[in-house]
C-alpha atoms as a PDB file:
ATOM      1  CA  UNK A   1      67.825 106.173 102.589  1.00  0.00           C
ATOM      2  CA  UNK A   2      71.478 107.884 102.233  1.00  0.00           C
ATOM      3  CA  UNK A   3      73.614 107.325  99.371  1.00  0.00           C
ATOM      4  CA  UNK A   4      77.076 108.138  97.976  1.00  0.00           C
ATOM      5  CA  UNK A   5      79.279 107.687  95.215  1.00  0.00           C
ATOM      6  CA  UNK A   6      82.860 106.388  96.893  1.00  0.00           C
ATOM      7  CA  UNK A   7      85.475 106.600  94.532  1.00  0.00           C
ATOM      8  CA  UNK A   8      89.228 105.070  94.598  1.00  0.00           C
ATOM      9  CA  UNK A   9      91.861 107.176  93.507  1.00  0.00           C
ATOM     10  CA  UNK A  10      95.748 108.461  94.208  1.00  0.00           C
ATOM     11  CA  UNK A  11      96.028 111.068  97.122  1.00  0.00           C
ATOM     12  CA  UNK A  12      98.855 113.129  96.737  1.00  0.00           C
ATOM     13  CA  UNK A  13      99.176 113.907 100.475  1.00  0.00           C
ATOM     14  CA  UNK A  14     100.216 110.318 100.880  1.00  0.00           C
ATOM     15  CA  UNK A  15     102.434 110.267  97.756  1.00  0.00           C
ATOM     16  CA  UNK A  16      99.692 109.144  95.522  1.00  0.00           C
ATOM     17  CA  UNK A  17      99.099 106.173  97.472  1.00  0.00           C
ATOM     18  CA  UNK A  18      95.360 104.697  96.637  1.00  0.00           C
ATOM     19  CA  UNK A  19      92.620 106.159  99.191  1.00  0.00           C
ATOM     20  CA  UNK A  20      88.958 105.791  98.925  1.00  0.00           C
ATOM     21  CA  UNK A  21      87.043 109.147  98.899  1.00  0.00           C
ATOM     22  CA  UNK A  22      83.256 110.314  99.647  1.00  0.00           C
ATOM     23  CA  UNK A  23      81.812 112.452  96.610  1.00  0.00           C
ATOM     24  CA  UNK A  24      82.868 115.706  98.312  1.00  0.00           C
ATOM     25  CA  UNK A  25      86.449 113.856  97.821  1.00  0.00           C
ATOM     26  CA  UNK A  26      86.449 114.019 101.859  1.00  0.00           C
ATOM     27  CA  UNK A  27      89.100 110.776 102.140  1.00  0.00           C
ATOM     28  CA  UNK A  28      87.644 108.121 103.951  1.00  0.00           C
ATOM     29  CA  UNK A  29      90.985 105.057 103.794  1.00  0.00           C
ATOM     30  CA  UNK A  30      93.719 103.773 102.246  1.00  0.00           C
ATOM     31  CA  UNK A  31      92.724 101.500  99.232  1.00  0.00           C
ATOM     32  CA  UNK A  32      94.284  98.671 100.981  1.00  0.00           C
ATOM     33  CA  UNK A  33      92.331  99.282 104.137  1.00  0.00           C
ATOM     34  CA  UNK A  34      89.234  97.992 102.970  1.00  0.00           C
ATOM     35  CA  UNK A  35      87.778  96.767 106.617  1.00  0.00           C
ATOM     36  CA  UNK A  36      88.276 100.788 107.577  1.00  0.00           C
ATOM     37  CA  UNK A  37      86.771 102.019 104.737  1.00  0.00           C
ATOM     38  CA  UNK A  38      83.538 100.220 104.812  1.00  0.00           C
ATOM     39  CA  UNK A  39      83.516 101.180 108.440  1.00  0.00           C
ATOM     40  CA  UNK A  40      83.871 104.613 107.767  1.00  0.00           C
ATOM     41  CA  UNK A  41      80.754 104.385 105.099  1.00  0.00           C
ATOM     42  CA  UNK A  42      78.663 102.546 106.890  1.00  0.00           C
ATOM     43  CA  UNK A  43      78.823 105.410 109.953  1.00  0.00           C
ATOM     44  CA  UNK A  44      78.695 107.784 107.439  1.00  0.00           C
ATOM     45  CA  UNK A  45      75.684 106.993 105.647  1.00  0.00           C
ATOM     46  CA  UNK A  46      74.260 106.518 108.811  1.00  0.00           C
ATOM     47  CA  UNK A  47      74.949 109.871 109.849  1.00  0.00           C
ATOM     48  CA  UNK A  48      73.452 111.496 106.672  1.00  0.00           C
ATOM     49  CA  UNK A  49      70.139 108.934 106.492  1.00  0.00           C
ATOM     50  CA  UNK A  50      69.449 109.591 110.208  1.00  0.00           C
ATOM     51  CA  UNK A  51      69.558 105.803 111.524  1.00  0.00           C
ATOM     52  CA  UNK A  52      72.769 106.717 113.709  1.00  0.00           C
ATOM     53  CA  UNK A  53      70.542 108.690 115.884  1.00  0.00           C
ATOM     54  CA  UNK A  54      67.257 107.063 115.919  1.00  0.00           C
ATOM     55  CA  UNK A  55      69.198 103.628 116.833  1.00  0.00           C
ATOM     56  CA  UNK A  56      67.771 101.491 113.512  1.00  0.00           C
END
């Protein structure tokens, strides 16, 4: 099972708008993109556990 801490904070590339980030602070979405996010970390943690490829 794959896990992550996903943290919210400012990113100053977007003039410190609020973006949700993966523990390697690679930025997944804007704060107020919520639907996007959870997309994002829900492929993501898929990738990492192995289920993306296996088709669980």
């Amino acid at each position: 099972m794959a896990g992550d801490v996903i943290m919210c904070a400012p990113r100053s590339s977007d003039d410190g708008r609020w973006w949700f980030f993966t523990s390697w602070r690679e930025p997944i979405a804007p704060a107020d993109e919520i639907i996007n996010a959870a997309v994002f970390i829900l492929g993501y943690l898929g990738k990492r556990s192995g289920t993306a490829e296996s088709g669980r």
